[in-house]
Protein backbone atom coordinates (compact mmCIF):
# COMPACT_ATOMS: atom_id res chain seq x y z
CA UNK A 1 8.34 -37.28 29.42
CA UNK A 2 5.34 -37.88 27.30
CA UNK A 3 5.63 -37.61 23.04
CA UNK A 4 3.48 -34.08 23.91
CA UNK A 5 5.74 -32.53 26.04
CA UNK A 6 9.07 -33.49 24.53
CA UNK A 7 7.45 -31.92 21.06
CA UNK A 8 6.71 -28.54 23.04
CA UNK A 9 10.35 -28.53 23.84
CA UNK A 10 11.62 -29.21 20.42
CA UNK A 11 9.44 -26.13 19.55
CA UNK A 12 10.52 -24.12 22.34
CA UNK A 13 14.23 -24.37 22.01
CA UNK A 14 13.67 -24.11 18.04
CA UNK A 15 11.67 -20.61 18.75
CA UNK A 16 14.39 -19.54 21.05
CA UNK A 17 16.94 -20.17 18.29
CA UNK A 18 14.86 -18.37 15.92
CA UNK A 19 13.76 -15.49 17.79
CA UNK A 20 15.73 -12.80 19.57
CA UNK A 21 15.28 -12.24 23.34
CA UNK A 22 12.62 -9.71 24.05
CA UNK A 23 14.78 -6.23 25.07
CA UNK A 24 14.37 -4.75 28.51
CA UNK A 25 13.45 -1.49 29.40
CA UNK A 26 17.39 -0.77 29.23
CA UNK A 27 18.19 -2.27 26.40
CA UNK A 28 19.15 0.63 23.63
CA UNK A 29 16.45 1.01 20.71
CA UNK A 30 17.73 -1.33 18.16
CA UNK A 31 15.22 0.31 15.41
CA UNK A 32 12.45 -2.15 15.91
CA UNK A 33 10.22 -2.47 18.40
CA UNK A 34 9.72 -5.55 20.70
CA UNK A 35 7.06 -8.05 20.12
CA UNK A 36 3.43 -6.44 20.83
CA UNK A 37 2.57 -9.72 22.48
CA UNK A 38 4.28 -11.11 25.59
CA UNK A 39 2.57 -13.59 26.46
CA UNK A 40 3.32 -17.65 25.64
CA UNK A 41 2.03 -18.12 22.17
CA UNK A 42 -0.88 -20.16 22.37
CA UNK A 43 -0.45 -24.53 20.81
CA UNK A 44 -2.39 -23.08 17.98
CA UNK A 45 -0.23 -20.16 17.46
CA UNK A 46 3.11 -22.32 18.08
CA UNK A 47 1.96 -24.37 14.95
CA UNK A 48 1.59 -21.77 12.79
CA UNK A 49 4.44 -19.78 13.40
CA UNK A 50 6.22 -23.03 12.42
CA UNK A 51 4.27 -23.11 9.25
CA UNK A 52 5.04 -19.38 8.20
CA UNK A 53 8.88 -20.40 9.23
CA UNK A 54 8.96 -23.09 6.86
CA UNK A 55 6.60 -21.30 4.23
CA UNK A 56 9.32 -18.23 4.44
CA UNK A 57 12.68 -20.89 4.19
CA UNK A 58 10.60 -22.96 0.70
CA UNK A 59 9.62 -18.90 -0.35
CA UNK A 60 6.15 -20.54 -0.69
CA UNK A 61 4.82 -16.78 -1.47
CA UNK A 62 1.24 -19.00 -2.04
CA UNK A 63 0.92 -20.39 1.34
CA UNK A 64 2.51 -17.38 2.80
CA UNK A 65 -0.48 -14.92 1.37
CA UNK A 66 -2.84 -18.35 2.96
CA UNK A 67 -0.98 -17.86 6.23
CA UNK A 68 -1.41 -14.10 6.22
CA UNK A 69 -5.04 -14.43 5.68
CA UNK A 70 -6.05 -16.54 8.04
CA UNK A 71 -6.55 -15.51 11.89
CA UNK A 72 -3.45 -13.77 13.50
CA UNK A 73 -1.86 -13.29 10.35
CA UNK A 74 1.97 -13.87 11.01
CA UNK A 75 1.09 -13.55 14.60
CA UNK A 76 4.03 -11.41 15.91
CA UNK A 77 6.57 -9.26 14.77
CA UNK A 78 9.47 -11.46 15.51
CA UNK A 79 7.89 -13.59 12.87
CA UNK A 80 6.75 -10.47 10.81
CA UNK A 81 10.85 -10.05 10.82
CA UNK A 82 11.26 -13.23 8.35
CA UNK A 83 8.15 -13.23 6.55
CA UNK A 84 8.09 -9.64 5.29
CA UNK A 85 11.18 -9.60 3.49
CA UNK A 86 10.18 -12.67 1.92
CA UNK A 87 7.07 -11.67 0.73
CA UNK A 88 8.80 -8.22 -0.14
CA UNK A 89 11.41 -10.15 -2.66
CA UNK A 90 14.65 -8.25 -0.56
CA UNK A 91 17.87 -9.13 -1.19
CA UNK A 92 20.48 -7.73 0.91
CA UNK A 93 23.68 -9.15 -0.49
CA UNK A 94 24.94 -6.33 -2.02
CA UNK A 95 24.22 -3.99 0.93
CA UNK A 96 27.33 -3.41 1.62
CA UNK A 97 28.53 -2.33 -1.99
CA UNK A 98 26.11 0.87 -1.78
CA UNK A 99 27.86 4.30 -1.58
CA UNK A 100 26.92 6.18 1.52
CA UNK A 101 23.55 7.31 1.25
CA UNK A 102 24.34 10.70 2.67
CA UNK A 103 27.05 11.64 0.31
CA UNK A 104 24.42 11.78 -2.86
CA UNK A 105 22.56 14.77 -3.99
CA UNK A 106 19.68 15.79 -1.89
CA UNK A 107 16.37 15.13 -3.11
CA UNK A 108 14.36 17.84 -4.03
CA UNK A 109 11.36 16.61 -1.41
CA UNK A 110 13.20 16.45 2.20
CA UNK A 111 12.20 19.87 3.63
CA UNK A 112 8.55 17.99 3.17
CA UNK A 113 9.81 15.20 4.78
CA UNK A 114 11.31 16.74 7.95
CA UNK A 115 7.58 18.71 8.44
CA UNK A 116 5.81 15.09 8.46
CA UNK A 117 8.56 13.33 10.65
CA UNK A 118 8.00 15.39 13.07
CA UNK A 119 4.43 14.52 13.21
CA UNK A 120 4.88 10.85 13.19
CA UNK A 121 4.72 8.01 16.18
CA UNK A 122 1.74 9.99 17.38
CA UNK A 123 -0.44 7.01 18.28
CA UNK A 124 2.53 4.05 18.57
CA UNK A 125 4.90 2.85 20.01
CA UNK A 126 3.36 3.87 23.41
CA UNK A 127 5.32 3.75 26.90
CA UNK A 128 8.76 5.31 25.16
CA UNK A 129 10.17 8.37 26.42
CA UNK A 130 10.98 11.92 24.77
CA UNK A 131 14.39 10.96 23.85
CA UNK A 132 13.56 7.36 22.50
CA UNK A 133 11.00 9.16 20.10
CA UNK A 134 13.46 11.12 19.04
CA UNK A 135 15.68 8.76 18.00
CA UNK A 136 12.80 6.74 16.05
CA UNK A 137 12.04 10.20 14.00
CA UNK A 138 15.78 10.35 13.15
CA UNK A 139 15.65 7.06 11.99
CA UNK A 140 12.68 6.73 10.30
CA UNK A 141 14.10 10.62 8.53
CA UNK A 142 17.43 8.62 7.90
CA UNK A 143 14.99 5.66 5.87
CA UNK A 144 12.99 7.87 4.29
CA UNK A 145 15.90 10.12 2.99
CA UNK A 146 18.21 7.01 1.82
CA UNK A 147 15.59 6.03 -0.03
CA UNK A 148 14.38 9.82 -1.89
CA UNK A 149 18.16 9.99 -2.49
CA UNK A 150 19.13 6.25 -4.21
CA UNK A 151 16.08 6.27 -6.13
CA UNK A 152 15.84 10.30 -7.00
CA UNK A 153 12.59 9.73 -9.56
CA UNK A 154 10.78 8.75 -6.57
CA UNK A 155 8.25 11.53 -5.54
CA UNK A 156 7.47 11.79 -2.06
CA UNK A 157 3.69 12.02 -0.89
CA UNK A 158 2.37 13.08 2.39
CA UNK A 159 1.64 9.73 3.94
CA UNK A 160 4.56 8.26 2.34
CA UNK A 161 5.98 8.47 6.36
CA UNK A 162 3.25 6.46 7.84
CA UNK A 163 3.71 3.41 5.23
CA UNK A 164 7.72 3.69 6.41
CA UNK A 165 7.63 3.95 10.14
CA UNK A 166 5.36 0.40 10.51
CA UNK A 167 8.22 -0.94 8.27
CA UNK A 168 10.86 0.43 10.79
CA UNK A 169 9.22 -0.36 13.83
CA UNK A 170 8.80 -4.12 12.47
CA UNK A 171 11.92 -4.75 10.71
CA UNK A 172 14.10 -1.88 12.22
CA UNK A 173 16.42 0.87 10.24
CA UNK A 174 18.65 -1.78 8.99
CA UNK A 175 16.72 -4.53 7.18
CA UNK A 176 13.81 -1.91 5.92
CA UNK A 177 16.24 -0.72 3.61
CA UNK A 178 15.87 -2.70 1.21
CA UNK A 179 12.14 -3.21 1.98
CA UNK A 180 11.02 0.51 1.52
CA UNK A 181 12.95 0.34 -1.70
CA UNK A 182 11.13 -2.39 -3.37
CA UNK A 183 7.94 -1.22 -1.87
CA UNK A 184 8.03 2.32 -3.15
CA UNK A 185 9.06 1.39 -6.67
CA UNK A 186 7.33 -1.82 -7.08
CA UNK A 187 4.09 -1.56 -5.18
CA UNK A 188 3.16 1.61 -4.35
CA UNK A 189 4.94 3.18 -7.60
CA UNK A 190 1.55 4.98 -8.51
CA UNK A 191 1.36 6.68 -6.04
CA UNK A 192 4.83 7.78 -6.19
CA UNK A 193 4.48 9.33 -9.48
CA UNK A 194 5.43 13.46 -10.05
CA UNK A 195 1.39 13.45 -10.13
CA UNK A 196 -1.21 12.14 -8.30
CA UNK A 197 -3.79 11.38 -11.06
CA UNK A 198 -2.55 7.84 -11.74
CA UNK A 199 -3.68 6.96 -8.07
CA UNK A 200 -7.16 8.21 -9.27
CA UNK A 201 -7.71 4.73 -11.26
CA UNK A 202 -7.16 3.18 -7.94
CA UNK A 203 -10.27 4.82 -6.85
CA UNK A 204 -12.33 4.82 -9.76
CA UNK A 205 -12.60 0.75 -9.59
CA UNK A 206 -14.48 1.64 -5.81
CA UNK A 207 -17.84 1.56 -7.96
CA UNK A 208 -17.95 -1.12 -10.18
CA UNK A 209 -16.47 -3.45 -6.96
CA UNK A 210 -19.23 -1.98 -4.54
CA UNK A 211 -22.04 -2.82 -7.48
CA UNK A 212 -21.18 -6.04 -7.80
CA UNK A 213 -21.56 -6.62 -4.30
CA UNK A 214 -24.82 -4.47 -4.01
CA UNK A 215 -26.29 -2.60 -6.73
CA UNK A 216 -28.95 -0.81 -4.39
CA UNK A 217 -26.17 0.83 -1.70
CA UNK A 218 -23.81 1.70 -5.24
CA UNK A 219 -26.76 3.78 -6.60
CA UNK A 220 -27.54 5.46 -3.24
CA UNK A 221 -23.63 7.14 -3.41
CA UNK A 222 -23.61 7.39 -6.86
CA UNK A 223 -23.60 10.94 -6.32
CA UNK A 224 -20.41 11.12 -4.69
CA UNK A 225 -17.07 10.61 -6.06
CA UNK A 226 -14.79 8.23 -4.80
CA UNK A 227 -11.80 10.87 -3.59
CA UNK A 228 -13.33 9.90 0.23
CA UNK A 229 -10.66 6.64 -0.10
CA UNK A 230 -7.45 8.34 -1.22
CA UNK A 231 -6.29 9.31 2.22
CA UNK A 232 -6.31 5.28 3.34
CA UNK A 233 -5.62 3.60 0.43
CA UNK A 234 -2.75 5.92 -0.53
CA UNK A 235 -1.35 5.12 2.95
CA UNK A 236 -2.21 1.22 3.11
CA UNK A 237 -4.49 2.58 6.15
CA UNK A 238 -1.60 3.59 8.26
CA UNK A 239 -2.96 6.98 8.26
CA UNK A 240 -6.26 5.83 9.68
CA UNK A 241 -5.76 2.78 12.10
CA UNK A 242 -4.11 3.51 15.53
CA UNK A 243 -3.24 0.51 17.20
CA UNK A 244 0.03 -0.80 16.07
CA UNK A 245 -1.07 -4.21 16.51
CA UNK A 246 -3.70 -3.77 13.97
CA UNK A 247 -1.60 -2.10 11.40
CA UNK A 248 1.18 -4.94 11.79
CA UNK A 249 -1.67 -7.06 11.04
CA UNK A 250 -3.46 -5.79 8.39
CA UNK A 251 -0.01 -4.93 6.71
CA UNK A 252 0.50 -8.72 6.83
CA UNK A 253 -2.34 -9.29 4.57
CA UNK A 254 -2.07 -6.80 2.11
CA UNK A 255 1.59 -7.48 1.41
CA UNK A 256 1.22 -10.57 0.74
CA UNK A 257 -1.64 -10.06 -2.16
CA UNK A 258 -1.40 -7.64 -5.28
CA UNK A 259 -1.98 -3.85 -4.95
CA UNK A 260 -6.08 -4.25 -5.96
CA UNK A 261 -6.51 -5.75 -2.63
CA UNK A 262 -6.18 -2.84 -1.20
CA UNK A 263 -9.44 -1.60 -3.00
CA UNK A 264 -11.21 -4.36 -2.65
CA UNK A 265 -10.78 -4.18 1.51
CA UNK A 266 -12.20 -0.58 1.05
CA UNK A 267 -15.08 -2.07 -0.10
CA UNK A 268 -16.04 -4.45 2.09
CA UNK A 269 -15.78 -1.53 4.90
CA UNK A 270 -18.37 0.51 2.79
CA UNK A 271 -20.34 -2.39 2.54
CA UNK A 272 -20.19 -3.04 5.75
CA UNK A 273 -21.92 0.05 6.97
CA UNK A 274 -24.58 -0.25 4.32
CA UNK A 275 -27.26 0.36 6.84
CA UNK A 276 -25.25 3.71 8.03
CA UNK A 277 -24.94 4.84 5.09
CA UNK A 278 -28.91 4.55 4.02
CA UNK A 279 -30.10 6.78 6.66
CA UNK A 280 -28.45 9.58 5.12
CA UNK A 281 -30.31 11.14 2.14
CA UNK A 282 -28.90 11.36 -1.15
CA UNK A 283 -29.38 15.51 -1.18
CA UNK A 284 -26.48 15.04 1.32
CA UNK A 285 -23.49 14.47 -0.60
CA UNK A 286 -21.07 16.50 2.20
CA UNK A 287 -22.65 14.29 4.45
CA UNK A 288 -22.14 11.26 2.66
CA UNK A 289 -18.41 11.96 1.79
CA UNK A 290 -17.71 13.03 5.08
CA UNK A 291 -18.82 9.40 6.32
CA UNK A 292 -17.17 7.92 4.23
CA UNK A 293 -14.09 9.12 4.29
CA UNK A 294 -14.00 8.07 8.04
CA UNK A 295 -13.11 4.84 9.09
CA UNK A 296 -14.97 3.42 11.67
CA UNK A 297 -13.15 2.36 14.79
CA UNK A 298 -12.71 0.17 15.96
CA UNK A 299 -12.49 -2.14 12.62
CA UNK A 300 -13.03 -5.51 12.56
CA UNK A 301 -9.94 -6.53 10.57
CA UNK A 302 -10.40 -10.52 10.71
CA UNK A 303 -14.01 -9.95 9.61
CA UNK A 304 -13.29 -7.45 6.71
CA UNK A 305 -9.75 -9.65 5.66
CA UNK A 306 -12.12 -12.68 5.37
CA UNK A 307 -14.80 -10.84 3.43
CA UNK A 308 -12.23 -9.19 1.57
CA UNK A 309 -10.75 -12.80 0.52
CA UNK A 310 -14.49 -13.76 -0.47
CA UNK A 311 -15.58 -10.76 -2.51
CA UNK A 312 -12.15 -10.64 -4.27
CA UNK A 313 -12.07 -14.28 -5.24
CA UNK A 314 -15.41 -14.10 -6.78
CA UNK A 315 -15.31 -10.56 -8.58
CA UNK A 316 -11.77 -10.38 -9.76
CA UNK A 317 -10.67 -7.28 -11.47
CA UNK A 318 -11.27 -8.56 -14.86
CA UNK A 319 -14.67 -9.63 -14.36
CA UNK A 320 -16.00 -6.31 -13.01
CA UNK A 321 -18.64 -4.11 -15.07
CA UNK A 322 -18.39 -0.42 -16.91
CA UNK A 323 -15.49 -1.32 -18.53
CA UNK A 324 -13.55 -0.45 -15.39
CA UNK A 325 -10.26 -2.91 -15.48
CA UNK A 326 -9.53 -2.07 -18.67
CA UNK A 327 -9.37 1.43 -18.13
CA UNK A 328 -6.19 0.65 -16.14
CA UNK A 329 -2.49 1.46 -17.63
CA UNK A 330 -0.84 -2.19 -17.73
CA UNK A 331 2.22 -0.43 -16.42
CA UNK A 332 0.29 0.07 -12.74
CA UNK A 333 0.76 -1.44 -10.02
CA UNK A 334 -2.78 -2.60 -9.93
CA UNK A 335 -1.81 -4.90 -12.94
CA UNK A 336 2.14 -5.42 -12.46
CA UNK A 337 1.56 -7.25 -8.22
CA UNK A 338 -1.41 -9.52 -9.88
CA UNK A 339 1.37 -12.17 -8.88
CA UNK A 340 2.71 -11.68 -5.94
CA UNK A 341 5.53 -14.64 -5.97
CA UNK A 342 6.20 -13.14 -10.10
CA UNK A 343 6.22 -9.71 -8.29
CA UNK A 344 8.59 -11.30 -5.50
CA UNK A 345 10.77 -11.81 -8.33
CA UNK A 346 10.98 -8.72 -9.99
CA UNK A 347 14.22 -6.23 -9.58
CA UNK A 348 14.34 -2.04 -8.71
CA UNK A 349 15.38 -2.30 -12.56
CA UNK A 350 12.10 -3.36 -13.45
CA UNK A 351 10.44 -1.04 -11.61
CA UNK A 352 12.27 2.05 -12.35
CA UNK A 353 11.41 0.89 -16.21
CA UNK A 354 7.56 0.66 -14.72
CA UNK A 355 8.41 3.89 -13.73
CA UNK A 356 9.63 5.45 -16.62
CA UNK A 357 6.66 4.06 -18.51
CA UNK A 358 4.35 5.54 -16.23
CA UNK A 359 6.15 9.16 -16.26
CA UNK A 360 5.84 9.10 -20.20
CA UNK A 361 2.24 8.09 -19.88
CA UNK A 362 1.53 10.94 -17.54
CA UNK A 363 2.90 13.69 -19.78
CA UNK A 364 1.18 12.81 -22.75
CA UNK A 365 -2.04 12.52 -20.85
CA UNK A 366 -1.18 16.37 -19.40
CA UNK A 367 -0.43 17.60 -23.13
CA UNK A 368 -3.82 16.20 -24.26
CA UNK A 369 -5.41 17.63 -21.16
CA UNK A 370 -3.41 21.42 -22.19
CA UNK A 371 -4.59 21.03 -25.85
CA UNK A 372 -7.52 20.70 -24.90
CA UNK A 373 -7.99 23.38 -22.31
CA UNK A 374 -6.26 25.55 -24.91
CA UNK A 375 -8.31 24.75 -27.65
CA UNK A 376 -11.83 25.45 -25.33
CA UNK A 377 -10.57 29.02 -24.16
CA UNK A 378 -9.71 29.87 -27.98
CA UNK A 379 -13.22 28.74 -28.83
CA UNK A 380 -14.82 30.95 -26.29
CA UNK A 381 -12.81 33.91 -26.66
CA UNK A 382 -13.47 33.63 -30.73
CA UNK A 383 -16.32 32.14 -30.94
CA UNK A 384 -16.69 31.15 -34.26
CA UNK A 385 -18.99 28.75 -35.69
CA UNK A 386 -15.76 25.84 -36.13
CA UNK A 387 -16.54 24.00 -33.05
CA UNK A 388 -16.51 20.89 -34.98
CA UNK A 389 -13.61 20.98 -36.65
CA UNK A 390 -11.84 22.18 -33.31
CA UNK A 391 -13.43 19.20 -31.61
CA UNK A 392 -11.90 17.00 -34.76
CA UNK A 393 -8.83 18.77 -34.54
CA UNK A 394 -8.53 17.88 -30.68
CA UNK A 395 -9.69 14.33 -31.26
CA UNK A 396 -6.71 14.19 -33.44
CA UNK A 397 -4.13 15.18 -31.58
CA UNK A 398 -5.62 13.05 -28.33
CA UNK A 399 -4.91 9.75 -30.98
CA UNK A 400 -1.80 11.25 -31.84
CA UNK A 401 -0.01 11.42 -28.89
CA UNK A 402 -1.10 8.67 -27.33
CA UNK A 403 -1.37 6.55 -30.75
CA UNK A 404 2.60 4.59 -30.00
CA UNK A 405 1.35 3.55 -26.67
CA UNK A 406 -2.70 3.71 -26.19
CA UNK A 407 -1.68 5.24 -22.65
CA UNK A 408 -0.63 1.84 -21.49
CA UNK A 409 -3.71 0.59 -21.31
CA UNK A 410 -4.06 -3.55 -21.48
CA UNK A 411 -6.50 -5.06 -24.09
């Protein structure tokens, strides 16, 4: 036997060690699916599975997020199975010291949570029957619910279920646990929030990233504001995309960078259609939203993950115009994952204080916005000629409120 061949069999009986035994078709659902790809992983492929192994056993969280960007990503989901909790900082060792989950209060969002499981696993896993499905919804309600009841600030959002079932189908019910947890408080914690409007910053940077890139296409959809993205980038795209192999995939890459990437891969796909989008005047807003806010399919995602790298790498958040990074609380997400093996570090503690941070934020933000609404319909119904001083007196109590912590925002 040739140096080649007895190195393919080291690999082969290492993988096999590694990697459970695909199920068959009567093999009970263990929570996760089966790898999407059955074939023999290519010599290519072999190698860099053996890279992300050892990448995942060093908790290299660097060459992991190089790994995840290249071609493939982490390839498969038996891989996918090591890496992600990794990347996702879990630690399981005190698993078993939890109270049972369904013995704690119930969480004031679940009757919205049993309306969207049932809509869920529309497009994947494909090939399972009626009672199999069933028993994925039940889990993925079980995940969901754990999760609303050990970490009761949480808000649920409509979406929140399509993030939650790729984690289940990859890691299955057990070892997402732990996963969803961190995930919910420590990267997608804006959006998680008892109000939307601190996902709205998340948005706003659409602009300044798209002018960078080209100042002509910005100006053409000036006109239109950048709501068109919430849908995907609330849902890291699992709303939109269809195939489950794509989502695994794409899911690689963004958990292994810092929540901005997110907007930055939104980007590139407006960019991308910059031709599209040209051909449709700008006395067209609807028009333009509406095209927008659709996805093309089917995407490209090696293209747009490698242009998202590029674009990302040379305009970083700081360095973009209008002021726009700035503008951001330093208690969100968009500034507390800027690094990802520091955010691979950090505990639910420190997230639930994010959290808090972020609730006090918002209601200081909604008392200006009440003063101020106040104040207006006074002036109107009144109208007396003290507009100025009102507009002092409003000023003031905007600095007031906010003086102790300037909204969060970093200088």
């Amino acid at each position: 036997m040739d140096r080649r061949s007895s190195s393919s069999s080291s690999y082969a009986s290492s993988l096999r060690a590694h990697f459970r035994s695909e199920p068959s078709e009567k093999t009970p659902l263990n929570g996760h699916t089966p790898s999407w790809t059955s074939e023999r992983l290519p010599e290519a492929q072999q190698q860099k599975v053996m890279q992300i192994l050892q990448a995942c056993k060093d908790r290299n969280i660097a060459a992991l997020a190089s790994l995840a960007a290249s071609r493939d990503g982490f390839v498969e989901d038996e891989v996918r199975r090591t890496a992600w909790p990794v990347l996702m900082g879990c630690d399981d060792s005190n698993a078993d010291a939890k109270a049972d989950w369904k013995t704690l209060p119930t969480h004031r969002d679940e009757d919205q949570v049993k309306l969207d499981v049932n809509r869920s696993f529309v497009y994947y896993p494909s090939g399972e029957s009626e009672k199999q499905l069933e028993q994925r919804k039940e889990d993925l309600s079980d995940l969901i619910t754990e999760t609303l009841r050990r970490h009761p600030i949480l808000c649920y959002f409509q979406g929140y279920h399509d993030i939650v079932q790729v984690f289940l189908l990859v890691l299955g019910r057990e070892r997402a646990v732990s996963a969803i947890a961190r995930l919910s408080l420590l990267r997608i914690r804006d959006f998680m929030l008892p109000a939307l409007s601190p996902a709205m910053p998340h948005l706003y940077l659409l602009p300044a990233i798209i002018y960078v890139a080209d100042p002509l296409l910005c100006r053409h959809i000036s006109g239109t504001q950048p709501y068109f993205a919430l849908a995907a980038t609330l849902t890291l795209y699992a709303h939109d995309i269809q195939e489950y192999g794509d989502i695994a995939r794409l899911f690689d890459f963004l958990l292994a960078r810092e929540a901005v990437v997110s907007v930055y891969l939104y980007a590139v796909i407006i960019l991308a259609r910059k031709e599209e989008l040209l051909e449709i005047p700008t006395d067209e807003p609807e028009m333009l939203h509406f095209t927008l806010s659709k996805l093309p399919q089917p995407l490209d995602l090696e293209s747009l993950i490698e242009q998202t790298t590029y674009l990302f790498a040379n305009h970083p958040p700081e360095s973009l115009p209008f002021r726009a990074w700035r503008r951001i609380s330093g208690n969100s997400v968009l500034k507390t994952t800027r690094d990802p093996t520091a955010l691979s570090r950090q505990t639910i503690k420190d997230g639930e204080r994010l959290f808090a941070k972020q609730a006090g934020e918002l209601r200081r933000q909604q008392m200006v916005e009440a003063a101020t609404k106040e104040m207006k319909r006074r002036l109107w119904t009144y109208r007396r000629p003290v507009v100025l001083t009102a507009a002092v007196a409003v000023g003031f109590l905007a600095w007031y409120i906010g003086m102790d912590s300037n909204f969060g925002v970093a200088k």
